[in-house]
PDB file of N, CA and C in Angstrom:
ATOM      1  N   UNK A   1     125.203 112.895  60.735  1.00  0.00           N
ATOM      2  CA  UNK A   1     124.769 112.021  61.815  1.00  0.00           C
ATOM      3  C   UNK A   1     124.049 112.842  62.882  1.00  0.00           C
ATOM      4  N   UNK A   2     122.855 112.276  63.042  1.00  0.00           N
ATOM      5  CA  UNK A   2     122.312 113.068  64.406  1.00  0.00           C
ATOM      6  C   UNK A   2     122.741 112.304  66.000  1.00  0.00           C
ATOM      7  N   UNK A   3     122.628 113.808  66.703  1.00  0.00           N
ATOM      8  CA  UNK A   3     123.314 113.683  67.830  1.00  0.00           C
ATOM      9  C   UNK A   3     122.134 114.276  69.034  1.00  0.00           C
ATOM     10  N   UNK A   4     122.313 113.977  69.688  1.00  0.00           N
ATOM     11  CA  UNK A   4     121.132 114.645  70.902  1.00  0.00           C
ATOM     12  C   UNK A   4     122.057 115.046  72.128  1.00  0.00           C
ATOM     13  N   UNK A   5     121.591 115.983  72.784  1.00  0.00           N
ATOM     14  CA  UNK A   5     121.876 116.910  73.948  1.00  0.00           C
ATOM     15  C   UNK A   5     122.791 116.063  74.784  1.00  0.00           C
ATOM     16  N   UNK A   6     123.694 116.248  75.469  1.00  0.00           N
ATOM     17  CA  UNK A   6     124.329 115.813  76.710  1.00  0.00           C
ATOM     18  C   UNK A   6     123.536 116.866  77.848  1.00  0.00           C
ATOM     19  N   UNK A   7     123.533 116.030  78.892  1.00  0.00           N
ATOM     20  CA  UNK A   7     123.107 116.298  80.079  1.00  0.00           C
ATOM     21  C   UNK A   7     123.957 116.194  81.497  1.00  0.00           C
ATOM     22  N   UNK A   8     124.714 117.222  81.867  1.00  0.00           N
ATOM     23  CA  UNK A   8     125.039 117.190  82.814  1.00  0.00           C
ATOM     24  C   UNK A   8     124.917 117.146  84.178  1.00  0.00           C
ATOM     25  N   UNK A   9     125.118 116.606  85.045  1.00  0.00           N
ATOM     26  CA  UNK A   9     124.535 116.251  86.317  1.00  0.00           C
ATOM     27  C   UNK A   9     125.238 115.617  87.977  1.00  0.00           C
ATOM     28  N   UNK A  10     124.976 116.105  88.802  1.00  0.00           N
ATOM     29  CA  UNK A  10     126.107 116.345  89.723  1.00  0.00           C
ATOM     30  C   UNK A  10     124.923 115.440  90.690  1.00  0.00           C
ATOM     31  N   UNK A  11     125.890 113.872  91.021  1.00  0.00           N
ATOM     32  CA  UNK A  11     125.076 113.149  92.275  1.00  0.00           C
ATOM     33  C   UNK A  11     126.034 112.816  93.097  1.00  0.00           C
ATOM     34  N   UNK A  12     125.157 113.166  94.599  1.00  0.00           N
ATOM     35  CA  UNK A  12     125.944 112.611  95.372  1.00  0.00           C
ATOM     36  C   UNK A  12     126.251 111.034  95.605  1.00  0.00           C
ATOM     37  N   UNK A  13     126.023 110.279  95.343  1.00  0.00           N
ATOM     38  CA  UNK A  13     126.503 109.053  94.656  1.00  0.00           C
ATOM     39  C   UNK A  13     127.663 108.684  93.837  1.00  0.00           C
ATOM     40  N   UNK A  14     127.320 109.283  92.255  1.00  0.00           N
ATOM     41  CA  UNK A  14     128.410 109.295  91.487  1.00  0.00           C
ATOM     42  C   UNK A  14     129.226 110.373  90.884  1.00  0.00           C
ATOM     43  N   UNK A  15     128.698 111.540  91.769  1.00  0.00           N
ATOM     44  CA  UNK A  15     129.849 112.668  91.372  1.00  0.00           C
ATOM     45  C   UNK A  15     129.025 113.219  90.034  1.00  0.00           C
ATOM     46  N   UNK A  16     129.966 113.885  89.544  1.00  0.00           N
ATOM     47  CA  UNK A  16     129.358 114.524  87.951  1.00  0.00           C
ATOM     48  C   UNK A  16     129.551 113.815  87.093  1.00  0.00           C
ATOM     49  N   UNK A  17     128.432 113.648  86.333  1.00  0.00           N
ATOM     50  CA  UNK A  17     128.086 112.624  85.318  1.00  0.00           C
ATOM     51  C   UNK A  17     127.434 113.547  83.789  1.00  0.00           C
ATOM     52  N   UNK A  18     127.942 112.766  83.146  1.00  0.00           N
ATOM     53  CA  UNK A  18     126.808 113.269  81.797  1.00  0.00           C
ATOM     54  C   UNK A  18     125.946 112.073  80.962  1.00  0.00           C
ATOM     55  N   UNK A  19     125.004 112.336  80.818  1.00  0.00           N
ATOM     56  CA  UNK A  19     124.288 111.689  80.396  1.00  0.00           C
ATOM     57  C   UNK A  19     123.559 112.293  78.604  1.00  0.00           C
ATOM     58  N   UNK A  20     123.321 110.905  78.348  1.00  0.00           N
ATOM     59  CA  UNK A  20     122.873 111.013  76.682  1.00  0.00           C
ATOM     60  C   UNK A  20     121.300 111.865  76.280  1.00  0.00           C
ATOM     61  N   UNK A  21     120.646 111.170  77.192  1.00  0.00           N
ATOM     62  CA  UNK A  21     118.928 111.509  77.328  1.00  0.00           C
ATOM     63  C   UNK A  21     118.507 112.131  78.448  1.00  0.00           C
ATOM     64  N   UNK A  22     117.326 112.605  78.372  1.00  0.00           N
ATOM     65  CA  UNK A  22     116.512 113.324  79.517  1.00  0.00           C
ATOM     66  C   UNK A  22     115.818 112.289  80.055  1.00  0.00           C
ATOM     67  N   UNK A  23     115.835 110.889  79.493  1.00  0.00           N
ATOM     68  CA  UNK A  23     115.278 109.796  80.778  1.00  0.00           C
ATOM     69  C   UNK A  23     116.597 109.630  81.605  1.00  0.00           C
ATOM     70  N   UNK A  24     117.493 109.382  80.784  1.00  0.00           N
ATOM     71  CA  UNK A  24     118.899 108.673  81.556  1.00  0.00           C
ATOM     72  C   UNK A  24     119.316 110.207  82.644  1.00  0.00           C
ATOM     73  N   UNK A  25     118.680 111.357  82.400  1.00  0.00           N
ATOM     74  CA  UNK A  25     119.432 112.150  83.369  1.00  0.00           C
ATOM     75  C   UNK A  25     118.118 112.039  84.620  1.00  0.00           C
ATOM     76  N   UNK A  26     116.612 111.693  84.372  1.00  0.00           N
ATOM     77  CA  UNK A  26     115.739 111.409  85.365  1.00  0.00           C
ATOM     78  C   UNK A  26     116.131 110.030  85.873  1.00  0.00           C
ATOM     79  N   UNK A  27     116.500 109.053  85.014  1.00  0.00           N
ATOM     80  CA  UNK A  27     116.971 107.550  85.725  1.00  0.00           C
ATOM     81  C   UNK A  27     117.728 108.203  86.785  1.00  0.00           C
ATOM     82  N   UNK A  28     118.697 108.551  86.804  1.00  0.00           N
ATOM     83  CA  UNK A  28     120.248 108.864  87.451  1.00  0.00           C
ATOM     84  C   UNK A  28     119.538 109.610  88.596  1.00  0.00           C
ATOM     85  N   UNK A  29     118.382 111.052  88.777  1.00  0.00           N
ATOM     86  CA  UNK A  29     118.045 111.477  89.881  1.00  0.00           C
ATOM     87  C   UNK A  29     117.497 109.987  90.399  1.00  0.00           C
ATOM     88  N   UNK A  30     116.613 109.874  90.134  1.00  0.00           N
ATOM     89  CA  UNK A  30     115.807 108.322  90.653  1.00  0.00           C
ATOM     90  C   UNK A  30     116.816 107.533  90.998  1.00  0.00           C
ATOM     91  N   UNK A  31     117.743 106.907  90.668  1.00  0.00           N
ATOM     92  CA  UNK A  31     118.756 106.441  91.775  1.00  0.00           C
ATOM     93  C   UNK A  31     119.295 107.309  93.093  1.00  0.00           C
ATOM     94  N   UNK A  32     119.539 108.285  92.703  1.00  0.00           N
ATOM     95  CA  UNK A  32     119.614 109.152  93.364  1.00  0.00           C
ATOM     96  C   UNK A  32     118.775 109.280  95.058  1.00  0.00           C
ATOM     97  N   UNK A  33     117.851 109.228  94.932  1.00  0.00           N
ATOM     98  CA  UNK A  33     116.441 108.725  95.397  1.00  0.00           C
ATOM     99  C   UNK A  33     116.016 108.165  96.158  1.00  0.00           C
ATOM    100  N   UNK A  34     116.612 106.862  95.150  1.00  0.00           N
ATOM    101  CA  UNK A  34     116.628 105.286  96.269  1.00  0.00           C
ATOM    102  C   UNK A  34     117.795 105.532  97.366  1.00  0.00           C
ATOM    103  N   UNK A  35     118.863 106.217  97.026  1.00  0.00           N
ATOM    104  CA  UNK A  35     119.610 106.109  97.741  1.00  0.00           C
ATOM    105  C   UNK A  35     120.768 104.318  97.511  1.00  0.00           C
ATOM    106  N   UNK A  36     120.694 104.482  96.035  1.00  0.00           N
ATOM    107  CA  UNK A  36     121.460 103.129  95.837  1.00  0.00           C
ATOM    108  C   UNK A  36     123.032 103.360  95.273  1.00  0.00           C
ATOM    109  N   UNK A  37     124.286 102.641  95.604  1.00  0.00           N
ATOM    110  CA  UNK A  37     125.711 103.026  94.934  1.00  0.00           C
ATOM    111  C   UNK A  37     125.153 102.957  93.457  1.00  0.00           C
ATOM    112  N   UNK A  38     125.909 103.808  92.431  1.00  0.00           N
ATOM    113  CA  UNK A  38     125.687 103.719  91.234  1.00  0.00           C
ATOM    114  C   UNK A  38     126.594 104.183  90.849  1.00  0.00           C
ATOM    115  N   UNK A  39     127.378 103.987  89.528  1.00  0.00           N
ATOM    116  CA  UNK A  39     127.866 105.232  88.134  1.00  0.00           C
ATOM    117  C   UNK A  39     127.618 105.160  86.981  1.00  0.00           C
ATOM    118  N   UNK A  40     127.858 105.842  86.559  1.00  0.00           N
ATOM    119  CA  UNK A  40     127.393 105.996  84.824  1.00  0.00           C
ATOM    120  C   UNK A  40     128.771 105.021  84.617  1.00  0.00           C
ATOM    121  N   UNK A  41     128.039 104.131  83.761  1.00  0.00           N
ATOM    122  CA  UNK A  41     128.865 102.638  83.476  1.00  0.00           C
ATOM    123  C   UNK A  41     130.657 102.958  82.444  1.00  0.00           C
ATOM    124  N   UNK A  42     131.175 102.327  82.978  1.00  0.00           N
ATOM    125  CA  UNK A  42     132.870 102.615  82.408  1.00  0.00           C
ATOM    126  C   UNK A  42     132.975 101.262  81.347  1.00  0.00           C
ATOM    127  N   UNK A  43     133.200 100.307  81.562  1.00  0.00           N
ATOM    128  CA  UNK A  43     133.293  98.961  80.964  1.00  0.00           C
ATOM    129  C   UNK A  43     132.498  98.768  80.037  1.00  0.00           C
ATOM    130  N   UNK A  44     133.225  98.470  78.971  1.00  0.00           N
ATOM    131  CA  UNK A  44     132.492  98.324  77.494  1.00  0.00           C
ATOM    132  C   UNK A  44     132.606  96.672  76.996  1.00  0.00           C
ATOM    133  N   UNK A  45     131.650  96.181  76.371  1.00  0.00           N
ATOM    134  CA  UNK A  45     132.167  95.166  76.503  1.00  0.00           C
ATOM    135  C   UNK A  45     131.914  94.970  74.408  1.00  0.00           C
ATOM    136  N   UNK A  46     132.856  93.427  74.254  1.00  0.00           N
ATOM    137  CA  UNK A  46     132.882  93.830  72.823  1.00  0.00           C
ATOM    138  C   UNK A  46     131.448  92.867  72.240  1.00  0.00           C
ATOM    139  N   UNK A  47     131.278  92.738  71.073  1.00  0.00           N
ATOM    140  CA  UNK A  47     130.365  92.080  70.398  1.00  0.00           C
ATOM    141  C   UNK A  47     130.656  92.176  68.991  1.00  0.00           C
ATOM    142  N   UNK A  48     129.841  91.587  68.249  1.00  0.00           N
ATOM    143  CA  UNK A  48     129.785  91.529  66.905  1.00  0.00           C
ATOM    144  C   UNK A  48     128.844  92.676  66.186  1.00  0.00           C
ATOM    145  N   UNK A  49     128.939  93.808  65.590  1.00  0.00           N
ATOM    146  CA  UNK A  49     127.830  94.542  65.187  1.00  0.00           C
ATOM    147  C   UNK A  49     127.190  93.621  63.656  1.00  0.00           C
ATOM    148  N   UNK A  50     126.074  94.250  63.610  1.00  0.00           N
ATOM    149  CA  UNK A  50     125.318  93.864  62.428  1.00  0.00           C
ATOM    150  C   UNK A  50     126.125  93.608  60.706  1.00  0.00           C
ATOM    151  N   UNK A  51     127.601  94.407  61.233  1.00  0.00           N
ATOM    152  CA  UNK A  51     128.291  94.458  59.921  1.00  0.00           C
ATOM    153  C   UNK A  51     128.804  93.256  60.059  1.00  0.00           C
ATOM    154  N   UNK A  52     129.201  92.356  60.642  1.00  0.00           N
ATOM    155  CA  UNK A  52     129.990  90.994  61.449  1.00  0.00           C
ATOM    156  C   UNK A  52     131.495  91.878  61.604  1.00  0.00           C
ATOM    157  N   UNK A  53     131.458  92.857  62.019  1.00  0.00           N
ATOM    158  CA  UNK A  53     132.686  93.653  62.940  1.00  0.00           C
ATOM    159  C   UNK A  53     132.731  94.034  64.532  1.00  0.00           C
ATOM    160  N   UNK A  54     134.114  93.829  65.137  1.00  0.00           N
ATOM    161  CA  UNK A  54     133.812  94.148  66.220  1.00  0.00           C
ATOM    162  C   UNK A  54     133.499  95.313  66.590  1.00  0.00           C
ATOM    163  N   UNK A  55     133.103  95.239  67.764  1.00  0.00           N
ATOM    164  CA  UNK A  55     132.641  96.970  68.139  1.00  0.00           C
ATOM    165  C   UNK A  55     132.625  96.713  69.623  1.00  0.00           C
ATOM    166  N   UNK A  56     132.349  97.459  70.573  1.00  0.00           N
ATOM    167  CA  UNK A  56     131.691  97.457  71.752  1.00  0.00           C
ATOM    168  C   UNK A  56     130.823  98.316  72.178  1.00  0.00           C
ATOM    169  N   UNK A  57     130.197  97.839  73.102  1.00  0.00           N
ATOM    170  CA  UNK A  57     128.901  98.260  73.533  1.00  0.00           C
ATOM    171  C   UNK A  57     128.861  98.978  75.122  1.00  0.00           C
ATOM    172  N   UNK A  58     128.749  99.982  75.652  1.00  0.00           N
ATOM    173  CA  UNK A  58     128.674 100.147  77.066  1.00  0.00           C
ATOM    174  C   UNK A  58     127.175 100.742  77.578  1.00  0.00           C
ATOM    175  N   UNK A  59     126.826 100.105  78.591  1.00  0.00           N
ATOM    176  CA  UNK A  59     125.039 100.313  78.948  1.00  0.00           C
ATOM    177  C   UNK A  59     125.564 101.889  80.040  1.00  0.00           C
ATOM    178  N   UNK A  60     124.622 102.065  79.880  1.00  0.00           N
ATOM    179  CA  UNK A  60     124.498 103.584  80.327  1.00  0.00           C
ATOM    180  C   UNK A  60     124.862 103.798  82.181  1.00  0.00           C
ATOM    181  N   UNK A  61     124.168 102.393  82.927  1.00  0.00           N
ATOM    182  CA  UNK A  61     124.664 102.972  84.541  1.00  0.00           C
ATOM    183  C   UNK A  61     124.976 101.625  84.829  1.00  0.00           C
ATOM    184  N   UNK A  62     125.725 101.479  86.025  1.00  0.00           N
ATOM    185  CA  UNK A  62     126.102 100.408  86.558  1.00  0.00           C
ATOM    186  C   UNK A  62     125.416 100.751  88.012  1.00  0.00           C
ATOM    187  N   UNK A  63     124.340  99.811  88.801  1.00  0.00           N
ATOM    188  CA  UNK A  63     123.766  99.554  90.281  1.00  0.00           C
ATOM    189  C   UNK A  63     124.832  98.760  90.574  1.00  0.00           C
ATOM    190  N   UNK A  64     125.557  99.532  91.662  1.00  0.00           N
ATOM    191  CA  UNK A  64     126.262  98.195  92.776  1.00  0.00           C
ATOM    192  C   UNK A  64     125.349  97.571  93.706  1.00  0.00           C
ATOM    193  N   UNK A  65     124.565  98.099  94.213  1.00  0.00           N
ATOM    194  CA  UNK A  65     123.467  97.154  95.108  1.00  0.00           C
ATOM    195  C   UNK A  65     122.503  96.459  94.007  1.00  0.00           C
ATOM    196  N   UNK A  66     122.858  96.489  93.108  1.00  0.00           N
ATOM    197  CA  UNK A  66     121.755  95.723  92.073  1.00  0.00           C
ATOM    198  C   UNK A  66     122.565  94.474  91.529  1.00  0.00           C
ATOM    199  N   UNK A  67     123.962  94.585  91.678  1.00  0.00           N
ATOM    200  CA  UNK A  67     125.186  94.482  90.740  1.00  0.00           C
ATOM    201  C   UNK A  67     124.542  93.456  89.295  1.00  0.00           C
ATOM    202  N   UNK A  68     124.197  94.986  88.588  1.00  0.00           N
ATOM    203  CA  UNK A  68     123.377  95.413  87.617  1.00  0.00           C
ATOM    204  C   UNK A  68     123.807  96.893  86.891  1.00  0.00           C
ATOM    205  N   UNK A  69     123.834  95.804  85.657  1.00  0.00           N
ATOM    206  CA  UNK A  69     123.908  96.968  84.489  1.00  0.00           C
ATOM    207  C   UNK A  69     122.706  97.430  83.670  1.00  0.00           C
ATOM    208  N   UNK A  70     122.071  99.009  83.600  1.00  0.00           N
ATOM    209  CA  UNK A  70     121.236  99.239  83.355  1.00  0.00           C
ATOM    210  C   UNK A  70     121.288  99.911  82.236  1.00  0.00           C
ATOM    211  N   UNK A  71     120.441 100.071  81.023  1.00  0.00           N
ATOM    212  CA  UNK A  71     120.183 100.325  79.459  1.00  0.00           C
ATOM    213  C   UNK A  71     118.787 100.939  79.765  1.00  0.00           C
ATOM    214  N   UNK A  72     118.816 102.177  79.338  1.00  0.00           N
ATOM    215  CA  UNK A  72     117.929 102.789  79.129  1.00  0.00           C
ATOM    216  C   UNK A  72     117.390 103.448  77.704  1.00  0.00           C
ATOM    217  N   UNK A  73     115.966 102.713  77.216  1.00  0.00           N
ATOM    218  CA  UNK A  73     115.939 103.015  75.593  1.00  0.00           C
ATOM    219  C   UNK A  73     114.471 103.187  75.152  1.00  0.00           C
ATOM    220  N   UNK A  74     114.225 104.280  74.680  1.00  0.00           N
ATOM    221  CA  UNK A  74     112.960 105.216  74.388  1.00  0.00           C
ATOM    222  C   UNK A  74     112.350 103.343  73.359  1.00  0.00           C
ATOM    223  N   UNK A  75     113.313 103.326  72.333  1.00  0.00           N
ATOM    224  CA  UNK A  75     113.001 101.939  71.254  1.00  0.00           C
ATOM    225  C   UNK A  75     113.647 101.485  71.028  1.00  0.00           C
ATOM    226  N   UNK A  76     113.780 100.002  70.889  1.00  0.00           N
ATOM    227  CA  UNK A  76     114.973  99.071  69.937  1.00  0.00           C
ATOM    228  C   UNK A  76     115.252  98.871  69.131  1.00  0.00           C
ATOM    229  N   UNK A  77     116.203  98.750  68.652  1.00  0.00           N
ATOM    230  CA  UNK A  77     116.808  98.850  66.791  1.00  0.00           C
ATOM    231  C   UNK A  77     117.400  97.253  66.804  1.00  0.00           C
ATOM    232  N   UNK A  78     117.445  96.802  65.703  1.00  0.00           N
ATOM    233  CA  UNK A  78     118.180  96.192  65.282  1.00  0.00           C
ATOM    234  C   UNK A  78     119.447  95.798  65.957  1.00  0.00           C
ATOM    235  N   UNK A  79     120.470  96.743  65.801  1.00  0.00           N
ATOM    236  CA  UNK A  79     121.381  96.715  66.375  1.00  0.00           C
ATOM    237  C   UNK A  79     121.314  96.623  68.075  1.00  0.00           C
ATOM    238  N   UNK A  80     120.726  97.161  68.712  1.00  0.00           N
ATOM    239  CA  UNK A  80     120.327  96.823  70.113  1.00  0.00           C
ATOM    240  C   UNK A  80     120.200  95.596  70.387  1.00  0.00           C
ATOM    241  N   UNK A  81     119.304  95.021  70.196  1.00  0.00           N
ATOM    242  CA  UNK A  81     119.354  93.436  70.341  1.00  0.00           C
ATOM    243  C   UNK A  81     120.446  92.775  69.520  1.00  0.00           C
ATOM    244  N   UNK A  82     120.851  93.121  68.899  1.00  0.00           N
ATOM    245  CA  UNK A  82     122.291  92.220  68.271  1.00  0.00           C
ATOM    246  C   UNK A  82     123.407  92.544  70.030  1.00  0.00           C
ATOM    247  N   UNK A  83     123.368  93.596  70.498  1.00  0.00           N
ATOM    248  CA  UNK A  83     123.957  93.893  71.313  1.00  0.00           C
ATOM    249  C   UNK A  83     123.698  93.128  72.732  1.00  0.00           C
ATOM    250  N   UNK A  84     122.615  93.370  72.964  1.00  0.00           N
ATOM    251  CA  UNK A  84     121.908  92.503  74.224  1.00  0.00           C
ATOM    252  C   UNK A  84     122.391  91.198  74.047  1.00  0.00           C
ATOM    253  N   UNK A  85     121.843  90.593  72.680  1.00  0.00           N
ATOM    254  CA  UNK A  85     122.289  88.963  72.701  1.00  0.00           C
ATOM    255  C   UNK A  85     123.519  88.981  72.974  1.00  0.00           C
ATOM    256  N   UNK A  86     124.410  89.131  72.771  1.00  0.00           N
ATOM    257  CA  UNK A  86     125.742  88.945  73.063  1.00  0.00           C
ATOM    258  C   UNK A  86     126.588  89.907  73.925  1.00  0.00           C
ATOM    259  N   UNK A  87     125.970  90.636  75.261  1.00  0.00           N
ATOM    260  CA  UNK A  87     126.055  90.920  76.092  1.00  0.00           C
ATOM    261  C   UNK A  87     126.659  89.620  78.106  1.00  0.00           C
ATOM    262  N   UNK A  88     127.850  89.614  78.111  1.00  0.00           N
ATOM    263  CA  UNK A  88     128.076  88.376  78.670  1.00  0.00           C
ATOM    264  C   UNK A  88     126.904  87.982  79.781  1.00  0.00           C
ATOM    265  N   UNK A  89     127.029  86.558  79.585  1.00  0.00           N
ATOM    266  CA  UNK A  89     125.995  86.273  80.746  1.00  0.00           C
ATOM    267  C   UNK A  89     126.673  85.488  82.048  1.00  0.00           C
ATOM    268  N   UNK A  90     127.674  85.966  81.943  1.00  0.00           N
ATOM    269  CA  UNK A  90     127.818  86.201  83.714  1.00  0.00           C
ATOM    270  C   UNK A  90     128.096  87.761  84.158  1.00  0.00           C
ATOM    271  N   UNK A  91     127.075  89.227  83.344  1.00  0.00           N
ATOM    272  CA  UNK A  91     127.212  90.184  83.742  1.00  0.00           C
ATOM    273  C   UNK A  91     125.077  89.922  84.162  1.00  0.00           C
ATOM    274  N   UNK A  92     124.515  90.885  84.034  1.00  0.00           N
ATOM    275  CA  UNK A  92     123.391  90.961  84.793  1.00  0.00           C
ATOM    276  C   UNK A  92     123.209  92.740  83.565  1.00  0.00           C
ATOM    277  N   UNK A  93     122.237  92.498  82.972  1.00  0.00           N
ATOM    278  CA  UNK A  93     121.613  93.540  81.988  1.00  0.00           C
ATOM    279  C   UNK A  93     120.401  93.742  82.075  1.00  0.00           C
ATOM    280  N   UNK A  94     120.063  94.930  82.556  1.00  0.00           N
ATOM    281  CA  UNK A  94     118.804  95.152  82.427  1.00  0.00           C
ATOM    282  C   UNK A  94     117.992  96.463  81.943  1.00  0.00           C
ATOM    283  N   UNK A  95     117.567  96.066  80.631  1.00  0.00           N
ATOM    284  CA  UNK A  95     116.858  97.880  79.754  1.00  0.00           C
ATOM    285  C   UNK A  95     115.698  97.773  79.899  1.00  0.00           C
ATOM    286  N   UNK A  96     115.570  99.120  80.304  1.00  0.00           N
ATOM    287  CA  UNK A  96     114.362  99.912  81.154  1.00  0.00           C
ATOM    288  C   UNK A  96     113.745 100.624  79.717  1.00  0.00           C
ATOM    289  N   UNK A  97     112.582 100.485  79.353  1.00  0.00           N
ATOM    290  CA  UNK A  97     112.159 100.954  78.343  1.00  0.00           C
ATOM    291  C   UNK A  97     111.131 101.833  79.006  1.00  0.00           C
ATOM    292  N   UNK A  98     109.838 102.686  78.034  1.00  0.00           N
ATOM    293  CA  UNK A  98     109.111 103.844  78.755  1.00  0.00           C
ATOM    294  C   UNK A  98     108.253 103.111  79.104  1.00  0.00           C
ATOM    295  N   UNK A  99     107.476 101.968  79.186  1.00  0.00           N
ATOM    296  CA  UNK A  99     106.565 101.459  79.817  1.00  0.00           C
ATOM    297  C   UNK A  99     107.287 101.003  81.308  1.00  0.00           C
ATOM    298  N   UNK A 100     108.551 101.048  81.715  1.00  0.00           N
ATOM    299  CA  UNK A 100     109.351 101.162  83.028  1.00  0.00           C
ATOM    300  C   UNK A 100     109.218 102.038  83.538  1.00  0.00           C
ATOM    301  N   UNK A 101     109.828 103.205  82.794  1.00  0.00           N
ATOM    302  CA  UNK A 101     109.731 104.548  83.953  1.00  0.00           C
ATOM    303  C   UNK A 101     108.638 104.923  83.982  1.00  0.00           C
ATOM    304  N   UNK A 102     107.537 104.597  83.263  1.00  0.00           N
ATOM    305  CA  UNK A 102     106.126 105.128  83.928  1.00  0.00           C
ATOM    306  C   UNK A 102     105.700 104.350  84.705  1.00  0.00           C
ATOM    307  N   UNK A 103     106.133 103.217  84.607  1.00  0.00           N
ATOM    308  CA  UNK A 103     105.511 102.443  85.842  1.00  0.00           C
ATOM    309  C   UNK A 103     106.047 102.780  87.004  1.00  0.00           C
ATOM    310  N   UNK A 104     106.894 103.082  87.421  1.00  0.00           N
ATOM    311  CA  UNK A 104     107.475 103.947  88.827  1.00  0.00           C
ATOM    312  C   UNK A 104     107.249 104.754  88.925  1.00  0.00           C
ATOM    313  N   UNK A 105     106.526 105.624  87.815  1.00  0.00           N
ATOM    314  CA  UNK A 105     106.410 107.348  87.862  1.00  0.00           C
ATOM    315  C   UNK A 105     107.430 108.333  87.825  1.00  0.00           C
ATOM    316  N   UNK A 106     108.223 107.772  86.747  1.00  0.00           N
ATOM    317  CA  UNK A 106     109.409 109.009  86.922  1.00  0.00           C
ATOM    318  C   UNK A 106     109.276 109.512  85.037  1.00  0.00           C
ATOM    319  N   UNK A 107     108.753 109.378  84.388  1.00  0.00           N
ATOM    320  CA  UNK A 107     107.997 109.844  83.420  1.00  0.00           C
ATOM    321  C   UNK A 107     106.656 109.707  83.290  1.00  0.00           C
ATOM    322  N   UNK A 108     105.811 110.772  82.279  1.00  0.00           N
ATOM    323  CA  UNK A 108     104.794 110.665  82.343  1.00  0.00           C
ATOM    324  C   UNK A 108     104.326 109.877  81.149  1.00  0.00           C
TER     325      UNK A 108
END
């Protein structure tokens, strides 16, 4: 199974965090930034995966001034949107793909 880098990272916001990707560790400065409450998200929530088994899913940061959960994803799979759809909708989800962070300028 491939695995990619952890990224460690110390905000004054949410303390030390690790992160999966080198967007999600530029997302996290960029909150940083704004100057908005945030953490790298705790609460997982469950769903059905593609196998029809449960599983759960946890999005990468939680905005308290957004009170917004944020997903950050280079591309979507399959399984991603099986996830999204059944992501509750009295939570607030929102994935930032690379046509996002370039539009703010925090990738090139």
């Amino acid at each position: 199974m491939w695995t990619c880098p952890k990224y460690e990272y110390y905000s004054s916001r949410a303390g030390h965090i690790k992160v999966d990707r080198k967007w999600e560790l530029i997302f996290a400065e960029y909150l940083d930034e704004l100057g908005v409450r945030w953490e790298r998200n705790k609460p997982r929530f469950p769903y059905i995966n593609l196998k029809n088994r449960e599983s759960t899913y946890c999005p990468v940061f939680f905005v308290y001034d957004w009170n917004e959960h944020i997903e950050i994803k280079g591309y979507k799979t399959e399984l991603d949107e099986c996830k999204w759809r059944q992501f509750p909708v009295e939570e607030k989800l929102s994935v930032w793909h690379k046509k996002d962070l370039k539009r703010i300028n925090i990738i090139k």
